[in-house]
N, C-alpha and C. Protein backbone atom coordinates (compact mmCIF):
# COMPACT_ATOMS: atom_id res chain seq x y z
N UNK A 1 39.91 -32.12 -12.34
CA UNK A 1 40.15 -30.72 -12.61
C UNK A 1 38.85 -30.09 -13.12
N UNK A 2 38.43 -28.81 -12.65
CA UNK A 2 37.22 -28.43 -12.53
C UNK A 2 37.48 -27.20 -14.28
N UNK A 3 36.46 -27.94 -14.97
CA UNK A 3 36.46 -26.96 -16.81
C UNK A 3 36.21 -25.43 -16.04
N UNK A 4 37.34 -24.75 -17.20
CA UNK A 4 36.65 -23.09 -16.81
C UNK A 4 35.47 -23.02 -17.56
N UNK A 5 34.67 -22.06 -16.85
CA UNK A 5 33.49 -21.28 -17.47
C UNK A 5 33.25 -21.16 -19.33
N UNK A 6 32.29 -21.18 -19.70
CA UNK A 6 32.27 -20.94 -20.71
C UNK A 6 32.30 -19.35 -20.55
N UNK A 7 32.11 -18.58 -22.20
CA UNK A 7 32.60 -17.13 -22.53
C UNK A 7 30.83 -16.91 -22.05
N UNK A 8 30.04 -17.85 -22.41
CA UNK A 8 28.68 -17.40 -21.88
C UNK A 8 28.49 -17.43 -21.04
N UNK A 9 29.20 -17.89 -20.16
CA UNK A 9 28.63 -17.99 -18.54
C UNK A 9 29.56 -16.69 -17.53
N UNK A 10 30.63 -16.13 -18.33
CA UNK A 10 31.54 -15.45 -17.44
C UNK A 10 31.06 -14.13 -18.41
N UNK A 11 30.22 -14.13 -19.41
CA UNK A 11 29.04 -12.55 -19.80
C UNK A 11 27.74 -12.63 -18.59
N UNK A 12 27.32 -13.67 -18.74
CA UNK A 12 25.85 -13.58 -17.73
C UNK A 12 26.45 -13.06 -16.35
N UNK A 13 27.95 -13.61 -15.73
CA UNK A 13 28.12 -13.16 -14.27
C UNK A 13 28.73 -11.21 -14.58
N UNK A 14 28.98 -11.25 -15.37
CA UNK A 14 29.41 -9.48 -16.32
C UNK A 14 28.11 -8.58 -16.19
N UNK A 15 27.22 -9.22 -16.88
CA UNK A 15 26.18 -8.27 -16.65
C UNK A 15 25.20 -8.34 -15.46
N UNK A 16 25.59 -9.51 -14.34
CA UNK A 16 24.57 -9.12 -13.50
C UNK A 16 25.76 -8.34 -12.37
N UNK A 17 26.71 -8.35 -12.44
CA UNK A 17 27.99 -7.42 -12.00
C UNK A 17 27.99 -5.85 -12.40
N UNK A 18 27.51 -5.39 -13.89
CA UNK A 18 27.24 -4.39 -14.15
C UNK A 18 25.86 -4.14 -13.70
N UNK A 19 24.20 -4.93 -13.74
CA UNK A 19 23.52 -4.50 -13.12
C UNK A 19 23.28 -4.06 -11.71
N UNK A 20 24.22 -4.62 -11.00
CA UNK A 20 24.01 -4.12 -9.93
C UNK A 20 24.58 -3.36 -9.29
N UNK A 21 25.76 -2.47 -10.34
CA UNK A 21 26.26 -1.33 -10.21
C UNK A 21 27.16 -1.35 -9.28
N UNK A 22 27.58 -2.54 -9.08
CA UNK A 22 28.83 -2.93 -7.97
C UNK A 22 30.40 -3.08 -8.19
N UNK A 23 31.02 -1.61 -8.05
CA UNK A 23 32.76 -1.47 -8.81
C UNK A 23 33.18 -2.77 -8.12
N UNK A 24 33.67 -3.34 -7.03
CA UNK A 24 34.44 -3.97 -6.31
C UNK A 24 34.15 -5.39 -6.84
N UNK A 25 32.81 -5.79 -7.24
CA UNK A 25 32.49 -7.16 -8.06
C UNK A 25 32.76 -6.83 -9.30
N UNK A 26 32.72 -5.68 -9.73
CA UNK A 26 33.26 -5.85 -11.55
C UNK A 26 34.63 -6.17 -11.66
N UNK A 27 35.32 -5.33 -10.68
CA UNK A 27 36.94 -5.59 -10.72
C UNK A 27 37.54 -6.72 -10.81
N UNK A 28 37.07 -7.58 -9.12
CA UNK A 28 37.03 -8.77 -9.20
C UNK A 28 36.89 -9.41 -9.77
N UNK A 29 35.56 -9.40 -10.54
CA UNK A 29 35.49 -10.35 -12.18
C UNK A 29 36.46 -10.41 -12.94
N UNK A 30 36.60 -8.77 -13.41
CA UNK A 30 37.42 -8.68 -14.44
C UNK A 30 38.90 -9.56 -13.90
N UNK A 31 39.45 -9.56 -13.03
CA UNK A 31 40.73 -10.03 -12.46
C UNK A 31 40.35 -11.73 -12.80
N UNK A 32 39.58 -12.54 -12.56
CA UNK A 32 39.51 -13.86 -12.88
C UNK A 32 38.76 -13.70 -14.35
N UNK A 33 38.58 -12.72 -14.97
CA UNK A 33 38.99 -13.04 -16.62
C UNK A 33 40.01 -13.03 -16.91
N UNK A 34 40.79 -12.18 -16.65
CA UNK A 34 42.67 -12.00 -16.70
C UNK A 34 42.78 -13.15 -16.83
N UNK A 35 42.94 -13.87 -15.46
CA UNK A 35 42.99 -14.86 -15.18
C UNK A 35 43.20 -16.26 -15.98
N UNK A 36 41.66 -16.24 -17.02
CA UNK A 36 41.50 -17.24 -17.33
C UNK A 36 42.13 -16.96 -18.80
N UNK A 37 42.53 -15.84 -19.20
CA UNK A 37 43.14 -15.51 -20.31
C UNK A 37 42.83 -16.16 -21.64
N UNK A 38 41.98 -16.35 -21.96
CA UNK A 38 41.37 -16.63 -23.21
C UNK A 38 40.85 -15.15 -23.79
N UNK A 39 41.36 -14.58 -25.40
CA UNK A 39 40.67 -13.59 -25.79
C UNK A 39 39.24 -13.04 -25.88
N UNK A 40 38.22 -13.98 -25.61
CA UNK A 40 37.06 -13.09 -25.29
C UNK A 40 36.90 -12.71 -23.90
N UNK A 41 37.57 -13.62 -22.77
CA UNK A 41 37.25 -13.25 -21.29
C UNK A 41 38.75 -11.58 -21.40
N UNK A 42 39.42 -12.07 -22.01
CA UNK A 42 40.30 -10.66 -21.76
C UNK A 42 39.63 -9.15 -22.09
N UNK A 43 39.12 -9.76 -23.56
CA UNK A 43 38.06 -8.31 -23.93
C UNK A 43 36.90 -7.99 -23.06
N UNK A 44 36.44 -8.99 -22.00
CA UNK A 44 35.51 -8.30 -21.47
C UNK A 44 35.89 -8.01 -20.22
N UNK A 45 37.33 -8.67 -19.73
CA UNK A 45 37.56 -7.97 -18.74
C UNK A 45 38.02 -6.61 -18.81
N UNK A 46 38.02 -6.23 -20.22
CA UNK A 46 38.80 -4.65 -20.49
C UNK A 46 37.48 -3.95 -20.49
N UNK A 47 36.70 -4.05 -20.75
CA UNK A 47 35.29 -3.56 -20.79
C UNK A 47 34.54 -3.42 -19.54
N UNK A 48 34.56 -4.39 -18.35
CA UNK A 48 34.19 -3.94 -17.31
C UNK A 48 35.55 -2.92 -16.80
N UNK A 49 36.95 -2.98 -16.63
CA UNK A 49 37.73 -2.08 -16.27
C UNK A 49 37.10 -0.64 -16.76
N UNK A 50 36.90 -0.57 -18.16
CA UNK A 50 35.93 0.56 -18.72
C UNK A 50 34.80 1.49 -17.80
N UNK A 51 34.22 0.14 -17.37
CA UNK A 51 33.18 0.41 -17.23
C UNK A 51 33.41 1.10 -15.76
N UNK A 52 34.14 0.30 -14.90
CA UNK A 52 34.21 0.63 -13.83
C UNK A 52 35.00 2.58 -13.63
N UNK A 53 35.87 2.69 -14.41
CA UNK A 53 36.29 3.93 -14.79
C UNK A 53 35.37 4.85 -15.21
N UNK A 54 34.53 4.95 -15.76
CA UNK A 54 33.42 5.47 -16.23
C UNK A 54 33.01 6.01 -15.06
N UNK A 55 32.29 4.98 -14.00
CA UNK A 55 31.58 5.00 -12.91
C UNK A 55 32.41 6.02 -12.08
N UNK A 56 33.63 5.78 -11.58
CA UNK A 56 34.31 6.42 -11.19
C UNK A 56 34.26 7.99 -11.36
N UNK A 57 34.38 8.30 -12.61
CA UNK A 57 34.37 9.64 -13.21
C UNK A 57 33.52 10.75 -12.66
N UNK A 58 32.65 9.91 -13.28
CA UNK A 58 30.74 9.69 -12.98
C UNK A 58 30.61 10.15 -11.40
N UNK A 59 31.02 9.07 -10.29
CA UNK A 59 31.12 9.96 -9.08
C UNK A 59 31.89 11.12 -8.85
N UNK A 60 32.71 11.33 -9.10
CA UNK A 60 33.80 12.54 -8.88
C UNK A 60 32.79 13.89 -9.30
N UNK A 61 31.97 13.35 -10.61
CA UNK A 61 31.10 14.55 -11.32
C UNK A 61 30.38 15.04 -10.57
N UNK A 62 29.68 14.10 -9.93
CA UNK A 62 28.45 14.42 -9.15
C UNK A 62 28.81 14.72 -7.68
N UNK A 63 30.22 14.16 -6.93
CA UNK A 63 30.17 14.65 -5.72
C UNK A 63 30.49 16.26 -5.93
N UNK A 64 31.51 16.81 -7.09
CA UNK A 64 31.92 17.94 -6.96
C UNK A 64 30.31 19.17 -7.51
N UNK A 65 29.36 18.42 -8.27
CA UNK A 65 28.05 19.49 -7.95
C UNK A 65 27.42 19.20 -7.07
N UNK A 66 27.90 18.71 -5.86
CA UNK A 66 26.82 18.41 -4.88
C UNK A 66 27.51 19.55 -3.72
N UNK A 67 27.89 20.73 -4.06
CA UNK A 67 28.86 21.19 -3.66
C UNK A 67 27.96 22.51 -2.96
N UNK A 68 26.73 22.97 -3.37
CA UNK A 68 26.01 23.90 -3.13
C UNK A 68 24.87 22.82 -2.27
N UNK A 69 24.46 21.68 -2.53
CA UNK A 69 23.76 21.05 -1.84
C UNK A 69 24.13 20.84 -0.63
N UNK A 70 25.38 20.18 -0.47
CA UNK A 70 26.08 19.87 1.20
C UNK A 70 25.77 21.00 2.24
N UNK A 71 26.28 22.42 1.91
CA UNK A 71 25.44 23.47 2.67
C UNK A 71 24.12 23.17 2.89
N UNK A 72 23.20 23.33 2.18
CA UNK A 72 21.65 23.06 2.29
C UNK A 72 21.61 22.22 3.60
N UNK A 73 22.00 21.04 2.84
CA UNK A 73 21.61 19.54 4.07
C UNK A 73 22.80 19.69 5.31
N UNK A 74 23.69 20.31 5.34
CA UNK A 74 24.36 20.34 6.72
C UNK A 74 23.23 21.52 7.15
N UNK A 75 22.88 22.19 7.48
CA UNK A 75 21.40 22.76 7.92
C UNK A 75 19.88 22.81 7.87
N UNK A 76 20.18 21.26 7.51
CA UNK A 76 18.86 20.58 7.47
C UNK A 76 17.94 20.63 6.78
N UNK A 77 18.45 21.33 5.74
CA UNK A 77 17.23 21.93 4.45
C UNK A 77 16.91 20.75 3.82
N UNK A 78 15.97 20.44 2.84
CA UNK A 78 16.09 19.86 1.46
C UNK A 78 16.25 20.16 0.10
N UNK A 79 16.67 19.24 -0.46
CA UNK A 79 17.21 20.47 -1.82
C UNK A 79 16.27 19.27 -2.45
N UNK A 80 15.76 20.46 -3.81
CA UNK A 80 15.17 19.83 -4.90
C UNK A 80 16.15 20.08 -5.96
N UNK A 81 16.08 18.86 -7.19
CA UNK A 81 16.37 19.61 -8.63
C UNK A 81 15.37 19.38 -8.96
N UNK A 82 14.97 20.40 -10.16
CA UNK A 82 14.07 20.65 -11.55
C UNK A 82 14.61 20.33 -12.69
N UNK A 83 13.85 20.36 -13.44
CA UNK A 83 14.22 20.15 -14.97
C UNK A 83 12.45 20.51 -15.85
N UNK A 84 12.62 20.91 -16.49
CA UNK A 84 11.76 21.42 -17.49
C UNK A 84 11.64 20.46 -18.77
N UNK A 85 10.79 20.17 -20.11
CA UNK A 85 10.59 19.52 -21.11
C UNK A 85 9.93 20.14 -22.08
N UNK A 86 9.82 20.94 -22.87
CA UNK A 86 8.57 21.49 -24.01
C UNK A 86 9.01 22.78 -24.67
N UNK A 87 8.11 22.99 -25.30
CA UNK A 87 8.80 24.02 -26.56
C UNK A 87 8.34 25.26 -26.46
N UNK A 88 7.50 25.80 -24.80
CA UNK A 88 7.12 27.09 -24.74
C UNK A 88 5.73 27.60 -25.01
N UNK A 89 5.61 28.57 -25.11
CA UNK A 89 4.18 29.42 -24.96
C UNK A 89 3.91 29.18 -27.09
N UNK A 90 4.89 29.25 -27.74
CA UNK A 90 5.13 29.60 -29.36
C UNK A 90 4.36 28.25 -29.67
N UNK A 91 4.81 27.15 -29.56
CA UNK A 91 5.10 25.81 -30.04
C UNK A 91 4.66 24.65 -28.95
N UNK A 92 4.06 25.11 -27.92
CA UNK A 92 3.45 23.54 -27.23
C UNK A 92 3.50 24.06 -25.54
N UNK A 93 2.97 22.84 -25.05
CA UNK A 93 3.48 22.30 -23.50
C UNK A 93 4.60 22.66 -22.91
N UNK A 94 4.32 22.84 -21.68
CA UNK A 94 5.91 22.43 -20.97
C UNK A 94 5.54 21.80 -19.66
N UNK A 95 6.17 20.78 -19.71
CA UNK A 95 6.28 20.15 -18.31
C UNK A 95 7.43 20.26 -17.60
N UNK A 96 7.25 20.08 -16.10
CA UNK A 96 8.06 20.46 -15.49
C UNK A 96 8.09 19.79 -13.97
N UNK A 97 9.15 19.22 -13.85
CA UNK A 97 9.06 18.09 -12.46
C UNK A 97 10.04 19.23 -11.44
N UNK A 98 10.36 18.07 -10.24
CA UNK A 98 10.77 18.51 -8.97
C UNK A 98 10.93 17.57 -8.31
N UNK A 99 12.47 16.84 -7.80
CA UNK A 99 12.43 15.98 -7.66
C UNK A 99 13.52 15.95 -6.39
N UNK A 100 13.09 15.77 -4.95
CA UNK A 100 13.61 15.71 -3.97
C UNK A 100 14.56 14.42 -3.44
N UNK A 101 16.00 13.84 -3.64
CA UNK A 101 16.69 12.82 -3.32
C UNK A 101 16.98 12.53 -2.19
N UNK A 102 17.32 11.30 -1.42
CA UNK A 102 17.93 11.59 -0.01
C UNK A 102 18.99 12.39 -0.16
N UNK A 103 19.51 12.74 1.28
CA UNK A 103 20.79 13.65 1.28
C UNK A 103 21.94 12.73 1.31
N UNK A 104 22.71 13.52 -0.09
CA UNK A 104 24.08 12.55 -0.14
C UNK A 104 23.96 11.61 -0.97
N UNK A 105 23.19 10.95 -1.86
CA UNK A 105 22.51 9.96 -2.71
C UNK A 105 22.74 10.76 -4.34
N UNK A 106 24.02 9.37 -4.79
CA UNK A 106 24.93 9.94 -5.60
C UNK A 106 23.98 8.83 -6.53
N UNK A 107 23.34 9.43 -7.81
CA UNK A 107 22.55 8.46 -8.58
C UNK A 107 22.99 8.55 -10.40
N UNK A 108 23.76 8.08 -10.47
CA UNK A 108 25.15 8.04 -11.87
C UNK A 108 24.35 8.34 -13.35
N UNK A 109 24.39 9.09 -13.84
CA UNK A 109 23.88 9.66 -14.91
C UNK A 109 22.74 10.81 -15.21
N UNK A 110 22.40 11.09 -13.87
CA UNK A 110 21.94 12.14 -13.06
C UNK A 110 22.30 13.57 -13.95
N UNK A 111 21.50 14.46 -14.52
CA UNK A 111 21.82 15.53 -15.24
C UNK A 111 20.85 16.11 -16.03
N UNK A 112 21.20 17.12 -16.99
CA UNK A 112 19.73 17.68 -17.66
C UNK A 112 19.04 16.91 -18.39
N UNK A 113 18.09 16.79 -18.85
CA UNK A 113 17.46 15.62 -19.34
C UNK A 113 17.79 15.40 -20.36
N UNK A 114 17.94 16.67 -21.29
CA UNK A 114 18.17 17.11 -22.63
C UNK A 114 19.24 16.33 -23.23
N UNK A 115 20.34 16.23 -21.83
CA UNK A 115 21.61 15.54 -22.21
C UNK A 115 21.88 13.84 -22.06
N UNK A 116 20.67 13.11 -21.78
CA UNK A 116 21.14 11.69 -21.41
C UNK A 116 19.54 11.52 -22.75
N UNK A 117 20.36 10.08 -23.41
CA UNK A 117 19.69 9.21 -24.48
C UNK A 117 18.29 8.83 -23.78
N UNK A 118 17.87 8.52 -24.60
CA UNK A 118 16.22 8.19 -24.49
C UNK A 118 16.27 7.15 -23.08
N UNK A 119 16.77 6.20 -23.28
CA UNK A 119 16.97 4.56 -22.93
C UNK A 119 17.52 4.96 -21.84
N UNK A 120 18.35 5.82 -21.57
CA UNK A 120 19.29 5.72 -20.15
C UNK A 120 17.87 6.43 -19.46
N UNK A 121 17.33 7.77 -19.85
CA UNK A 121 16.18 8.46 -19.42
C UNK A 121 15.31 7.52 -18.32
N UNK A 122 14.78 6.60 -19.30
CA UNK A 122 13.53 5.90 -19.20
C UNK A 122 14.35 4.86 -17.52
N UNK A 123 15.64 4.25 -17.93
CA UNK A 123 16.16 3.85 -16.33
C UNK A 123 16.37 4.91 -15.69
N UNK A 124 16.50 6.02 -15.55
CA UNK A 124 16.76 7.03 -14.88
C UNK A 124 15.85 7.66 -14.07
N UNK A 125 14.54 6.99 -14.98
CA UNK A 125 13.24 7.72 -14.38
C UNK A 125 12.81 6.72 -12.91
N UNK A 126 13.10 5.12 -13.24
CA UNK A 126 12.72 4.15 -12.39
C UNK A 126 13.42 4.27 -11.31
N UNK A 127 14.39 4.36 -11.34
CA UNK A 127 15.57 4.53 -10.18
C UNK A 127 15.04 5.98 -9.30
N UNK A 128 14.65 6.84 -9.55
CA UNK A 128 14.44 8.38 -9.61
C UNK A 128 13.11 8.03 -8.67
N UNK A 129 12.26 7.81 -9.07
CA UNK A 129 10.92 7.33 -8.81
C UNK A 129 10.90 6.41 -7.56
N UNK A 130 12.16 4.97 -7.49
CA UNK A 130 12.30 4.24 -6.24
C UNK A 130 12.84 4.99 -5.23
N UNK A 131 13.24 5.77 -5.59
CA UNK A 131 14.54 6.13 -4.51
C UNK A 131 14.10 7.31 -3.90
N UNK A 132 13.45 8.73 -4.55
CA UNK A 132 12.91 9.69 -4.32
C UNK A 132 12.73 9.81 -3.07
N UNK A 133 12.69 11.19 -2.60
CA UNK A 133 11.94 11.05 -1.23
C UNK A 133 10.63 12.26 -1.61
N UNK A 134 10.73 12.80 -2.46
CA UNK A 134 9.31 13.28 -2.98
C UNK A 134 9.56 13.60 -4.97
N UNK A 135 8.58 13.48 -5.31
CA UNK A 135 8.65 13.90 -6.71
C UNK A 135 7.39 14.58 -6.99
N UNK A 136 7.39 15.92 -7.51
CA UNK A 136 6.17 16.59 -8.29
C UNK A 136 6.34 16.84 -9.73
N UNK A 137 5.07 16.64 -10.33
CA UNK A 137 5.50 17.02 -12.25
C UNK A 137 4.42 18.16 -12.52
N UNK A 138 4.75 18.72 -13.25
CA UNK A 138 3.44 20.31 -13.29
C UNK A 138 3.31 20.16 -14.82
N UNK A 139 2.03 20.44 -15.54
CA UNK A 139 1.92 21.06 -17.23
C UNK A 139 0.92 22.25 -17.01
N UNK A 140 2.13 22.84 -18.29
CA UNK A 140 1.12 24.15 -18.41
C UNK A 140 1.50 24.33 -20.03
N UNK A 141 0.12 24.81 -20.39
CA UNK A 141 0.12 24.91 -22.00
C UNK A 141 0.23 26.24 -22.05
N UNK A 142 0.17 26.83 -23.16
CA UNK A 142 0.50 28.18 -23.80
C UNK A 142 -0.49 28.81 -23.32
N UNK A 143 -1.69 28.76 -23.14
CA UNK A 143 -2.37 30.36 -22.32
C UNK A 143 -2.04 29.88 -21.03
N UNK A 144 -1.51 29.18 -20.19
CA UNK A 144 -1.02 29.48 -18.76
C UNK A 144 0.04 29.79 -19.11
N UNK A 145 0.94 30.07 -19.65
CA UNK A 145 2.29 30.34 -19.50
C UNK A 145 2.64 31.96 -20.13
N UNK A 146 1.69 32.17 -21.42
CA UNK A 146 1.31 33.54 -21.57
C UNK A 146 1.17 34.64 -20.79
N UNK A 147 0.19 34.17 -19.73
CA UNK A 147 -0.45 34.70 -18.52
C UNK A 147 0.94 35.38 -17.72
């Protein structure tokens, strides 16, 4: 009879299930934690269910603002988003990107910058950066922006 998994070995297959952002392998997991019904594999199978719900959400968010874009790209346009960073002409810098995605390329936490944590940012930027199909960043200090 073949030993179940340890609680460490059925976290390491959890998080490379959550890294790779794959609902249908988290589920699955989570179902042979059920499974193995011991209280830490149960708590983390409730946690990828979490997680996977999240994700879920998460798409629904982003297909329903992609709602002015779909026009664009059903006529072949490209759409950029922007986002801005700095404190103005008063108080500093401002930078300011432009960042062109494929069409239809749903990328989960995607939003104003202002609103996602440092840490998610910094993955947000890598993913953003691989995937891109163009990216520009602009600075302008207080006498260009005066002007």
């Amino acid at each position: 009879m073949k030993a179940a998994p340890t609680l460490a070995a059925w976290r390491e297959r959890a998080d490379s299930s959550l890294r790779a952002a794959d609902p249908a392998k988290c589920l699955e997991l989570a179902t042979a934690l059920e499974a193995d019904g011991r209280r830490g594999c149960l708590k983390l199978a409730s946690g990828l269910r979490r997680r996977v719900l999240a994700w879920e959400k998460e798409r629904r968010r982003l297909e329903m603002g992609y709602a002015w874009e779909r026009e664009f790209w059903r006529r072949g346009l490209p759409v950029a988003g922007i986002d801005e960073a700095g404190r103005g002409p008063l108080c500093g810098p401002v930078v300011a990107a432009a960042v062109v995605l494929p069409e239809g390329m749903l990328l989960p936490g995607l939003r104003d910058s202002k609103k996602v944590p440092a840490k998610e940012r910094c993955l947000l930027s890598g993913a953003i950066r691989e995937k891109a199909v163009a990216v520009g960043v602009g600075f302008a200090g207080p006498p260009a922006i005066e002007r």
